[in-house]
Each structure stands twice: as C-alpha cells, then as structure tokens.
Protein backbone atom coordinates (compact mmCIF):
# COMPACT_ATOMS: atom_id res chain seq x y z
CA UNK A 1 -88.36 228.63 -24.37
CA UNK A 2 -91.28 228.06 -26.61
CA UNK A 3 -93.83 225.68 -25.58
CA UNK A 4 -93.75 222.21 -27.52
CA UNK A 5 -95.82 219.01 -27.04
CA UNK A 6 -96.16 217.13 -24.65
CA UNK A 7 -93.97 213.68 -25.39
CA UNK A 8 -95.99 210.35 -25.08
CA UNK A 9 -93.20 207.89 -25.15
CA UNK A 10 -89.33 207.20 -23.49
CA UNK A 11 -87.69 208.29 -26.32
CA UNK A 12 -89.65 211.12 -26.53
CA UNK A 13 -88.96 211.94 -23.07
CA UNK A 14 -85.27 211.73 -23.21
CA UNK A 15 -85.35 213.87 -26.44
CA UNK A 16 -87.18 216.48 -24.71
CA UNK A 17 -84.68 216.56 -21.46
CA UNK A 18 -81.72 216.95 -24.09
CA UNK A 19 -83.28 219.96 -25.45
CA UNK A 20 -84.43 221.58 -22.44
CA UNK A 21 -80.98 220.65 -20.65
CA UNK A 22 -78.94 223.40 -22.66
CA UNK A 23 -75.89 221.67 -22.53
CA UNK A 24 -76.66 220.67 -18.60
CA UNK A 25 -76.29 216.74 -17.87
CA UNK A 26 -79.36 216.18 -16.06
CA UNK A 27 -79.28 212.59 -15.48
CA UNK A 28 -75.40 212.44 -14.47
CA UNK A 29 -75.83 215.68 -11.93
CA UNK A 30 -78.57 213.58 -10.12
CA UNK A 31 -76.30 210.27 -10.12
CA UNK A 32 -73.89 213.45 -8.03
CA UNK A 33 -76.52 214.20 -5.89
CA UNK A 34 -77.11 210.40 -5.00
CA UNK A 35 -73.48 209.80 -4.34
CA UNK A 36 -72.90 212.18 -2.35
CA UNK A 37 -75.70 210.61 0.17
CA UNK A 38 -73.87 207.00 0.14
CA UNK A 39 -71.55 208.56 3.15
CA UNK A 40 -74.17 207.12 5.52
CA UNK A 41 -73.23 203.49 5.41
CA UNK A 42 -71.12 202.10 8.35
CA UNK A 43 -67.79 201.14 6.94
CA UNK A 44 -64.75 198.91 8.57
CA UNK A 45 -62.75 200.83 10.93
CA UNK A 46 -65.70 203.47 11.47
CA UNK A 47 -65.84 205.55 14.67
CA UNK A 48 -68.71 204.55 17.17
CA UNK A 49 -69.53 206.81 20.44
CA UNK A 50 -72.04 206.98 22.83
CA UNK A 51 -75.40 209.07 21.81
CA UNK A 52 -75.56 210.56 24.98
CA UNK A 53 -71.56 212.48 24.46
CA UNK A 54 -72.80 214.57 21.98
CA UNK A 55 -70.00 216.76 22.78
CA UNK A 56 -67.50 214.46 22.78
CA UNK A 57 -68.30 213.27 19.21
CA UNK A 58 -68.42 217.08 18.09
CA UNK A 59 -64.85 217.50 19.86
CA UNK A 60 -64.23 214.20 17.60
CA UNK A 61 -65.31 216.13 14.58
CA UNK A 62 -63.69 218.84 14.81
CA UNK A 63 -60.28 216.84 15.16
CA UNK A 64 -61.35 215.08 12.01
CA UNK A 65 -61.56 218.26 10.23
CA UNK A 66 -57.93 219.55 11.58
CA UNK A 67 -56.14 216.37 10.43
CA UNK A 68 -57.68 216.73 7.25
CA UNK A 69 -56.47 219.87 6.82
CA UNK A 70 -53.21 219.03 7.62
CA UNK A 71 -53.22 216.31 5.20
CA UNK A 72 -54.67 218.53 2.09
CA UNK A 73 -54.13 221.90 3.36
CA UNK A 74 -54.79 223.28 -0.29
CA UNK A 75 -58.52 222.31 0.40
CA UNK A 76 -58.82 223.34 3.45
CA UNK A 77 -60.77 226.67 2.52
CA UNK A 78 -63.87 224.12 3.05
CA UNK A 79 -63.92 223.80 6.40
CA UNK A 80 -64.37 227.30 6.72
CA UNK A 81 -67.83 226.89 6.14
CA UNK A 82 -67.77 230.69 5.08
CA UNK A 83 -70.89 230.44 3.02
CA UNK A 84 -73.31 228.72 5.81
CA UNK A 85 -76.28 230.58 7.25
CA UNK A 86 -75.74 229.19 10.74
CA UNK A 87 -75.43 232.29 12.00
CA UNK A 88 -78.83 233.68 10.44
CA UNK A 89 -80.80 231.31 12.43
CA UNK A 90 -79.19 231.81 15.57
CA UNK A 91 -77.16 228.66 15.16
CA UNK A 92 -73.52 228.16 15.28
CA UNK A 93 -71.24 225.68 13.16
CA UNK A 94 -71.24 223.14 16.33
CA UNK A 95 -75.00 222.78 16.12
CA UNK A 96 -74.90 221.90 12.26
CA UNK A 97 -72.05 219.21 13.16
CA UNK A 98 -74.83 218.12 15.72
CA UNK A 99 -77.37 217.62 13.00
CA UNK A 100 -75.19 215.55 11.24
CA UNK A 101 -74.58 213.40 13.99
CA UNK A 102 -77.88 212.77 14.69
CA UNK A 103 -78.77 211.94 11.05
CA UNK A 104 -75.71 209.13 11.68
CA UNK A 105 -77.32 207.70 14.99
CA UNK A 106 -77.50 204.06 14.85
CA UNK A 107 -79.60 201.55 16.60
CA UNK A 108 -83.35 200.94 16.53
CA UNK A 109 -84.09 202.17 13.29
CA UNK A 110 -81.37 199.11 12.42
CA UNK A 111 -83.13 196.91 14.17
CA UNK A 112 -86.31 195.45 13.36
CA UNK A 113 -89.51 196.59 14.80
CA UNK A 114 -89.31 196.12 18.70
CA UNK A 115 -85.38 196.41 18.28
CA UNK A 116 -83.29 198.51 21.16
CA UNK A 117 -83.16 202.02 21.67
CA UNK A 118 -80.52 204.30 19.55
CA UNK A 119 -77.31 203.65 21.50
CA UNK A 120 -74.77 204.87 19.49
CA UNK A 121 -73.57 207.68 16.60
CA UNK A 122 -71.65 206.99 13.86
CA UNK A 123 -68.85 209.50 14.00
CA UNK A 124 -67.13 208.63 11.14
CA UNK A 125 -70.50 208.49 8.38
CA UNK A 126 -71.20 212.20 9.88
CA UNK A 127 -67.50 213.35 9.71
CA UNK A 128 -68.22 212.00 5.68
CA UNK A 129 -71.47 213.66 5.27
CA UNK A 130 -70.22 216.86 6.40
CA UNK A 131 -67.22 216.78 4.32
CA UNK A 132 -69.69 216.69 1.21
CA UNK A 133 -71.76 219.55 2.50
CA UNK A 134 -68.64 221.56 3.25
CA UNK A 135 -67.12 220.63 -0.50
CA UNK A 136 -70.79 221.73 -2.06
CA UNK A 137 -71.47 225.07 -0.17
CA UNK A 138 -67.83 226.38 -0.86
CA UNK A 139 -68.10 225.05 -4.21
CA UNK A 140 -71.03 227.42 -4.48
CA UNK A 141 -70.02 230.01 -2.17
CA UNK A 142 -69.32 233.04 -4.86
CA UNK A 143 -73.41 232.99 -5.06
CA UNK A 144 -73.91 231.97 -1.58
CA UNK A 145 -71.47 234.38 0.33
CA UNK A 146 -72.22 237.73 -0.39
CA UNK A 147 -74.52 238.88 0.60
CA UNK A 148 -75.20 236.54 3.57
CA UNK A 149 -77.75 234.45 3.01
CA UNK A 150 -80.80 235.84 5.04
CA UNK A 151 -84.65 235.34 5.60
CA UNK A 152 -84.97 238.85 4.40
CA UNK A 153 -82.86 238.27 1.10
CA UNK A 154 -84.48 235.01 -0.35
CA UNK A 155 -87.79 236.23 0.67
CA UNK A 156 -88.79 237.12 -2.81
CA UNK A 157 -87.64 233.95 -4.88
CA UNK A 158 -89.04 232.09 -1.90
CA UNK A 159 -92.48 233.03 -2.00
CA UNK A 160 -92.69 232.36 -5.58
CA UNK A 161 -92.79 228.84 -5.05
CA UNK A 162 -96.00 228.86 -2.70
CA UNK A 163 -94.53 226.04 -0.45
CA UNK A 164 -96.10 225.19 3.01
CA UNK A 165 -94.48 223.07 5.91
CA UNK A 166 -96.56 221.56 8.62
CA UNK A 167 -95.77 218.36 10.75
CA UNK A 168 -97.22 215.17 10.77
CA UNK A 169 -99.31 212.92 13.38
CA UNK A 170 -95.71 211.78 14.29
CA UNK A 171 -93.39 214.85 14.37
CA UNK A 172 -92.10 214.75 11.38
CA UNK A 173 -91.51 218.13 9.21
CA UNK A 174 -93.82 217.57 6.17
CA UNK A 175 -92.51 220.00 3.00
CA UNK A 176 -95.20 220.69 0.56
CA UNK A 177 -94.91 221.60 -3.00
CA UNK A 178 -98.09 222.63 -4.63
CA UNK A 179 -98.07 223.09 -8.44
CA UNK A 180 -101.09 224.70 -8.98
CA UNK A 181 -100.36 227.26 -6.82
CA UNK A 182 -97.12 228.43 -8.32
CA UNK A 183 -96.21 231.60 -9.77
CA UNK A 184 -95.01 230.08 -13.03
CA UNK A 185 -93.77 234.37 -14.50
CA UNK A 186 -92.52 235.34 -10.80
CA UNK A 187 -90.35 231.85 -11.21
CA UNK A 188 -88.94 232.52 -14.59
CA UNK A 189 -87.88 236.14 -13.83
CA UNK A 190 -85.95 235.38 -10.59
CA UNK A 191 -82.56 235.28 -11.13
CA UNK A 192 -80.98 231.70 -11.03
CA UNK A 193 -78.58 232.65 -8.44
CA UNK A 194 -81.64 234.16 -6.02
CA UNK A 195 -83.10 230.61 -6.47
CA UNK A 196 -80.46 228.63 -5.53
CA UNK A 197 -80.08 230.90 -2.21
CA UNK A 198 -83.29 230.37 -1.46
CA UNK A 199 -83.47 226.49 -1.55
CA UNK A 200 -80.20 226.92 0.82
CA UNK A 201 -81.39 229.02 2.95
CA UNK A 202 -84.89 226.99 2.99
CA UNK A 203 -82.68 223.73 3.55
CA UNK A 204 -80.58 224.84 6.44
CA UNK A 205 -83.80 225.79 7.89
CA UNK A 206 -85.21 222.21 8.04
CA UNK A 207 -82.08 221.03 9.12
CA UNK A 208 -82.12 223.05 12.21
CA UNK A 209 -85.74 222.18 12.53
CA UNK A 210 -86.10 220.17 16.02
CA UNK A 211 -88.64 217.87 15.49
CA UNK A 212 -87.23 217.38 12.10
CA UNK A 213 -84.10 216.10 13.66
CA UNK A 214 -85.51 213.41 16.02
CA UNK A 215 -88.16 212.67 13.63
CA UNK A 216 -87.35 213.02 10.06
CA UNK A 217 -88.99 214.79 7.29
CA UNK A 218 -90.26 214.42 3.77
CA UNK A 219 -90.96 216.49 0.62
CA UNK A 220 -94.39 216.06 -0.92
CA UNK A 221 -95.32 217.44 -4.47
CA UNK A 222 -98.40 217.95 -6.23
CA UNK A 223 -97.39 217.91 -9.73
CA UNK A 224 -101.14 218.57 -10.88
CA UNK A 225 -101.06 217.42 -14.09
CA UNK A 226 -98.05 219.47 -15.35
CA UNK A 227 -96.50 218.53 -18.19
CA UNK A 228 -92.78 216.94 -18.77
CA UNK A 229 -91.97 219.86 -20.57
CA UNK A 230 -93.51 222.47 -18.50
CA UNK A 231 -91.66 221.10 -15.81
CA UNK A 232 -88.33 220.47 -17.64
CA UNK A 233 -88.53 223.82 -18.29
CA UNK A 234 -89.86 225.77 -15.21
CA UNK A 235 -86.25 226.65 -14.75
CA UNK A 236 -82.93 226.18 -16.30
CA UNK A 237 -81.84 223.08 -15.75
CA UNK A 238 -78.72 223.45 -14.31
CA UNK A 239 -80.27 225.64 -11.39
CA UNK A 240 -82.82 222.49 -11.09
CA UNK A 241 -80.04 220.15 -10.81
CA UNK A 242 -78.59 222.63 -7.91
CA UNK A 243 -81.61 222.84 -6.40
CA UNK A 244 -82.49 219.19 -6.06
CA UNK A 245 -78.62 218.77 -4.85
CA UNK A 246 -79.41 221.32 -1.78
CA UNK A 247 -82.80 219.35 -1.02
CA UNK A 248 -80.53 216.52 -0.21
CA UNK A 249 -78.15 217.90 1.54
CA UNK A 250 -80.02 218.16 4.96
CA UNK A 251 -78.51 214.85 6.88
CA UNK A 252 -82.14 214.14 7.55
CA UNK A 253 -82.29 213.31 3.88
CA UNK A 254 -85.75 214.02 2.00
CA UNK A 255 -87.83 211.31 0.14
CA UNK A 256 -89.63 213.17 -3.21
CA UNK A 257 -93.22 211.99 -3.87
CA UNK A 258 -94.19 213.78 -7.17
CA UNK A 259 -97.39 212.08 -8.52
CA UNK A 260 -99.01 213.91 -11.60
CA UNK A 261 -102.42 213.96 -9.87
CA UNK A 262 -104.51 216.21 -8.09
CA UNK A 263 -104.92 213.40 -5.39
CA UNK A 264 -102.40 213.91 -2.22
CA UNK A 265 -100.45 210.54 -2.11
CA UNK A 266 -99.52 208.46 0.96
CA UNK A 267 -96.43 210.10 2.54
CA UNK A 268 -92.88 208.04 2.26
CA UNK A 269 -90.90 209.36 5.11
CA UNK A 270 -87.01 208.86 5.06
CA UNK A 271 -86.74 208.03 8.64
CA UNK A 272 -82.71 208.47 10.41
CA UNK A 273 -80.56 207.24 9.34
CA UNK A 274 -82.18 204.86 6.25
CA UNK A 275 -85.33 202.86 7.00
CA UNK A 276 -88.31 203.96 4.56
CA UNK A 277 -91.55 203.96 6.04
CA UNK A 278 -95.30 204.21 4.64
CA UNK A 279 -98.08 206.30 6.12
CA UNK A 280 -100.76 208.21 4.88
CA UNK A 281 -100.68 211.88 4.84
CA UNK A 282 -102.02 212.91 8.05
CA UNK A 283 -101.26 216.42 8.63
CA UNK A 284 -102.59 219.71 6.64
CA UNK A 285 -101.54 221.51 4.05
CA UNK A 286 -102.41 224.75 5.92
C-alpha cells in the first residue's frame, strides 16, 4: 500500500483506519479482544478453593470441561486443545489450566495495601478464561495445527520484530517492542499466517514464564515517532487484530504502553488478577 500523509485530525484518523482496514473492523475486533478478558470478575454462585489445592482445583477444571461437553457436545472439539504448544515447551495441558488459575487467585491484590495474603482461587473465572482461550485457538487451529507450532518454525517471523524480554526490579516479565529497530521489508514479506504463529507461540511462552506467573508482566513499545499510517499499515489489519487478540490471551493479561517518543515511559504493570500499578522502568532493554 502506497504511502499517504500523515492525518492531523480525528476524522482524519478514522478515515485513514477505514482505508487501511480492507474490509477488517478494527475497532469492533478490539471491543472482541476486551470481552473476552471480562471472564475475570467474581460472579454469584462462583467456585472458591483453597490456593494451596492446586490440584484439586485442576481436578475441578477438568470436571467443568466434561460437563460442558456433555451439555454442547457439538463444541466439544475445543477442549481438545489440539492446536496448543504445551507440549513444545515441555508443558502439559494441566500446567496451562494452572496458569489460569493463578491469573484467578484472589486476595491481597483485592485488598488494599497491607491487605491479607492470597488465600483463595477463583475456580469458576479460570474455568471462563480458559473456555475463551480454548474457543480462540481452535477457532484458529487450521493455521495453528499443522505444523506444530515450534521455536524452530516461528523463528523467522519472530526475529523480524526485534523484541527483547528482560524482568524488572520486581520479577515481573517486561516485553519490549522497539520500533526503530524493526525490519519494516522482512515484516511485510512474512506470510500472515507465520505471524500469527509466532505471536502464539511467543504468548504461550510468557504464560509459562515463572516469574511471570507470580509476578505479572507488561508489554512496552517504543513507537519512535512512527506514523498512524505506517503503523496502520505495517501489516494487514486483520492479522493485527489477531495478533493483539493473542497478546491478551495470556491469563496474566498485558498492559500496552505505546508512546510516540523516543523517551522509555514509566512501566504500567497489570498485576493478578486486576490492580494496575505505576513504576518506572527499571530493568534493561538488553
């Protein structure tokens, strides 16, 4: 797509994402995204369990899972999680239902400061959570599937983005995004499908990460400057959409920072299960 100036107003703006989109609604697939996170609030009637019986509340799971099966059996390809890389990282299904439950802990970060320690899970806003990751990756499973997602396979659209990860004075995984640095031709001649593996496999990563798990993580960009359109058209749109869909469907959900400076902005870290809190940037960038 040809390049076009730069727009200066909100009109302009919103003209320029309708052309760029292609047909793709850009602002209604990231009102999706969004809902699909709202699983994390405790509801009437949810199911509460110790912290400590971890495998109790997987056993729990996993019964949730059956009866809903047996209720909609023609969905029930879902829950056969066919199209997860658990198995590339050493991991089995069992530890990504652990994830979730720790992304559904509740307690301190309830509380206010000085509050008790976590106590409890909420069995019920994971069992939710991981119905809407099982509904998205078999939704997308004819690209995710074959061939099994791998290090080895996303390697190449990977690397094209230039990201870094480090952690944080507090332990939290710190995802960094670095504009300048991209390869802006490798980007455009990846395939969209390669790119969407690669933000899955790059996602299920940080999910397994440890420390990101008891300590939450965050996505930091350096837009440097880049233009709206530049940016609205790095990539088709639709594959955008996907990919900022996958960012956020880690249970430790990721906060975006993207200023349009070359300054490094304070870090806003999405803390489990939903308390935001500021620091500054701490770690390095590597």
């Amino acid at each position: 797509m040809s390049e076009r100036a730069e727009p200066t107003t909100a009109l302009g703006m919103a003209a320029a994402m309708k052309d760029a989109s292609k047909g793709t609604d850009v602002i209604g697939e990231s009102v999706k995204t969004f809902s699909m996170m709202g699983g994390g609030k405790n509801q009437k009637g949810d199911v509460l369990m110790s912290a400590d019986n971890v495998a109790g509340a997987i056993e729990l799971i996993k019964k949730m899972i059956a009866d809903d099966t047996a209720k909609k059996p023609a969905k029930a390809g879902k829950w056969a999680f066919r199209a997860s890389p658990h198995a590339a990282f050493g991991k089995t299904i069992e530890d990504s239902f652990a994830a979730f439950l720790r992304w559904a802990q509740v307690g301190s970060d309830d509380e206010e400061e000085g509050g008790s320690p976590t106590q409890e899970v909420n069995v019920s806003a994971a069992f939710r959570r991981i119905e809407a990751y099982a509904e998205w990756m078999e939704g997308n499973a004819a690209e995710l599937a074959e061939p099994p997602l791998t290090a080895q396979s996303i390697e190449a659209a990977l690397r094209c983005w230039c990201s870094q990860a480090t952690y944080d004075a507090d332990g939290r995984f710190v995802w960094w995004l670095d504009f300048k640095k991209l390869d802006k031709a490798a980007i455009k001649a990846e395939t969209v499908t390669n790119h969407l593996r690669s933000m899955v496999w790059y996602s299920h990563a940080m999910m397994y990460d440890e420390k990101a798990q008891a300590n939450g993580m965050v996505i930091v960009e350096d837009a440097a400057q880049m233009g709206f359109w530049t940016a609205m058209t790095l990539v088709p749109p639709r594959t955008a959409c996907r990919q900022f869909t996958t960012a956020h469907q880690s249970p430790f959900t990721t906060t975006h920072l993207s200023p349009l400076t070359t300054h490094r902005p304070p870090i806003t870290t999405h803390r489990p299960p939903h308390r935001c809190r500021w620091t500054s940037a701490s770690s390095s960038t590597g």
